[in-house]
Each structure stands twice: as C-alpha cells, then as structure tokens.
Protein backbone atom coordinates (compact mmCIF):
# COMPACT_ATOMS: atom_id res chain seq x y z
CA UNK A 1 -93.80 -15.22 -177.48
CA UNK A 2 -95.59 -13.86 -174.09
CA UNK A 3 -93.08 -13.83 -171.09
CA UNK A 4 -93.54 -12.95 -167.17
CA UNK A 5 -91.09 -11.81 -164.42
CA UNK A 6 -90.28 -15.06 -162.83
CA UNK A 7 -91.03 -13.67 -159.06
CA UNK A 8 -94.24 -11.95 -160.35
CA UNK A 9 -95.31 -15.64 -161.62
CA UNK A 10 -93.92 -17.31 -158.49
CA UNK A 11 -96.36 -14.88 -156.30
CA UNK A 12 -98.94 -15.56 -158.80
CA UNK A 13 -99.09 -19.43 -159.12
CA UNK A 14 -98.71 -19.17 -155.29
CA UNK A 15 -95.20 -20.70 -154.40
CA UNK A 16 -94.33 -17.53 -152.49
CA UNK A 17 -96.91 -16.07 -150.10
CA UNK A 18 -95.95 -12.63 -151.03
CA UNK A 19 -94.10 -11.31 -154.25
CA UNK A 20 -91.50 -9.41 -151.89
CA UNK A 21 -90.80 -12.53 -150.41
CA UNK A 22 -90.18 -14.09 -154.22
CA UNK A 23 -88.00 -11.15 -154.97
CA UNK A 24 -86.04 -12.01 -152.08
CA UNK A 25 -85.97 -15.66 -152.69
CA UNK A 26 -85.08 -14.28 -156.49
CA UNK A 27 -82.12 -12.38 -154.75
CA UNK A 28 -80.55 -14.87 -152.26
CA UNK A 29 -80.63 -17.61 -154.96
CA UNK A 30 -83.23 -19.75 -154.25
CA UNK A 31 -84.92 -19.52 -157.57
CA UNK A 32 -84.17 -21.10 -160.63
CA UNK A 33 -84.70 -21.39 -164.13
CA UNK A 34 -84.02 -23.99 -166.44
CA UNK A 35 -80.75 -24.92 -164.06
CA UNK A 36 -79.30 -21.06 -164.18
CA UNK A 37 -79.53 -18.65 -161.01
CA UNK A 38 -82.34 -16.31 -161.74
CA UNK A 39 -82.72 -12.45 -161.11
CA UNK A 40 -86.23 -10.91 -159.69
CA UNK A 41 -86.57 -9.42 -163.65
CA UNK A 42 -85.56 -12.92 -165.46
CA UNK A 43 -88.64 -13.67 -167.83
CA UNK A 44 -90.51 -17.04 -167.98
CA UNK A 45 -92.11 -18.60 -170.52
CA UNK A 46 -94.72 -21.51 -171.15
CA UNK A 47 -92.00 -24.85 -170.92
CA UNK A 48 -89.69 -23.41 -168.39
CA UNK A 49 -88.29 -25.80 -165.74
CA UNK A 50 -88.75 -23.37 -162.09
CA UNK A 51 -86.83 -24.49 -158.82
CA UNK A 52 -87.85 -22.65 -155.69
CA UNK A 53 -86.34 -23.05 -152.73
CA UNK A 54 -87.99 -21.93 -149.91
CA UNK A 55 -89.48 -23.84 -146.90
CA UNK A 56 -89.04 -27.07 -149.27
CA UNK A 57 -87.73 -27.12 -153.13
CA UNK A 58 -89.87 -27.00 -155.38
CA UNK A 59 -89.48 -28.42 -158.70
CA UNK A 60 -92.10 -26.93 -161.38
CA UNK A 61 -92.34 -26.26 -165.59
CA UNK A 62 -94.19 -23.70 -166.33
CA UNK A 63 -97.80 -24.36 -168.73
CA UNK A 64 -99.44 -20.88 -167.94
CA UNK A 65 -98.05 -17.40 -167.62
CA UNK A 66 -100.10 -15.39 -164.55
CA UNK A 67 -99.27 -11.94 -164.08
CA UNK A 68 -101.36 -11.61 -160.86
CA UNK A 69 -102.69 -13.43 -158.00
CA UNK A 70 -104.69 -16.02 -158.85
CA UNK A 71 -107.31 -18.98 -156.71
CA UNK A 72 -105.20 -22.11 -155.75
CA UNK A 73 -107.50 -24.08 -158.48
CA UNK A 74 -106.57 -21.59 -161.51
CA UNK A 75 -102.78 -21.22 -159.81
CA UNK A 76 -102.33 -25.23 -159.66
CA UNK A 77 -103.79 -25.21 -163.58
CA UNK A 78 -100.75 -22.76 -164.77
CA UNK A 79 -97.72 -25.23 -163.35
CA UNK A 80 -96.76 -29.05 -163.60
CA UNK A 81 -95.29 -30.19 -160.01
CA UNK A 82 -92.52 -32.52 -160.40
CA UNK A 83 -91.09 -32.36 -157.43
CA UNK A 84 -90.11 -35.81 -155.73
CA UNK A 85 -92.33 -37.20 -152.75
CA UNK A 86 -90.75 -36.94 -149.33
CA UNK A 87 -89.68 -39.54 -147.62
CA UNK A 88 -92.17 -41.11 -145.13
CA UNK A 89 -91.26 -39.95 -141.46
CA UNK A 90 -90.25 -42.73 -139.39
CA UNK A 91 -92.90 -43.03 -135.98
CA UNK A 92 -91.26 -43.51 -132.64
CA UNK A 93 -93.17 -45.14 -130.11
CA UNK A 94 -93.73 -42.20 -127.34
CA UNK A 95 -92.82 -44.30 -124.34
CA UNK A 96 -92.80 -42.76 -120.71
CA UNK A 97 -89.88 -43.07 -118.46
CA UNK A 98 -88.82 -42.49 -114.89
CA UNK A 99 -85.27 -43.40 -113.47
CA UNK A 100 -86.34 -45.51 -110.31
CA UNK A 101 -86.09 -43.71 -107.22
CA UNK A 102 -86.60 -40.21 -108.96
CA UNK A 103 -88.93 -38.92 -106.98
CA UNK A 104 -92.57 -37.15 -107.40
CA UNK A 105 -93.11 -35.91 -111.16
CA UNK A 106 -92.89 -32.62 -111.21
CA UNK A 107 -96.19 -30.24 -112.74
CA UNK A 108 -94.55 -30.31 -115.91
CA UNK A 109 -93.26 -34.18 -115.84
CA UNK A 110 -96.79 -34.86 -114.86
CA UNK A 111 -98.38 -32.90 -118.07
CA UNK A 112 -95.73 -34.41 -120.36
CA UNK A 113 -96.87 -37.68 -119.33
CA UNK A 114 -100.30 -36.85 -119.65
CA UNK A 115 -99.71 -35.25 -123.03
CA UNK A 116 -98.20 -38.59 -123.71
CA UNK A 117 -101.01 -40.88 -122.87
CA UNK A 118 -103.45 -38.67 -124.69
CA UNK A 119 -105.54 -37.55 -121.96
C-alpha cells in the first residue's frame, strides 16, 4: 500500500502555501490524522481523515496521494472537503454619527464619512 509524508501531501494538495510552513504546522500541532497528533514524517494513505489547522481548520480524507505540487484542479481531485460551512457574518448597518455640538469633522472624520457613504 503507497503512503506519503503527510506535510509533503499537505503542500501538495495545496492546504499549506509552502511545505516549510506544513512542517511547521506538522510541528506545533496543527495537523492531524485520523484524530492523533501527527509528526512532519507521519505517512498518509488513500482513506485518511486530515485536520489542518491553519488560518481556518480544515477537515479533509484523503482519495489521492501527491508527492509534489500540483494545479488547484488536479490538487482539489486528490482530497474530499468535509469541513463544515461557516457561519454567515451578521451585516451592521454602517451608520454615521456626530455628538451635537462636536465641532468641524476633522480630515480624517471627513474621509471616514465619505468612505461610509461610498463616495
């Protein structure tokens, strides 16, 4: 059965941007495998279960072994994504406000409000 370095195939499938920053994801503890902490060397295999951790977690089983860098369209091929949707962000209103009796806006009151309006 054909196995991988886990932060080799994390560089490859393109979950890490480089594959010292998977190794050090690897190292600090943000990776892994089928619910156990995994080492930079750790192998993968096809039916794996991957957690990365690293802007967001993400929650991928493994259904191709890359051993380099591959396009986003072969990369996306090689992994099943089931990590959960976030939550929708809530909008706030952007609503402009001035204590009464404040004064002139200042330059940079004035270009918030502007920024505000969408001018």
């Amino acid at each position: 059965m054909a196995t991988v370095r886990v932060d080799s195939w994390i560089w490859g499938v393109r979950l890490a941007k480089t594959r010292s920053a998977a190794t050090a994801a690897c190292k600090a503890g943000h990776v892994r495998v089928n619910g156990e902490r995994a080492k930079p060397a750790q192998s993968v295999s096809v039916g794996d279960e991957v957690r990365v951790r690293l802007v967001d977690e993400r929650i991928v089983v493994v259904r191709g072994l890359l051993t380099k860098r591959a396009s986003a369209s072969v990369a996306s091929e090689n992994y099943t994504d089931l990590t959960p949707p976030k939550p929708p962000r809530a909008e706030v209103p952007a609503t402009v406000e001035r204590d009464r009796g404040s004064g002139r806006p200042t330059k940079r009151d004035r270009r918030e409000i502007e920024r505000l309006r969408g001018h």
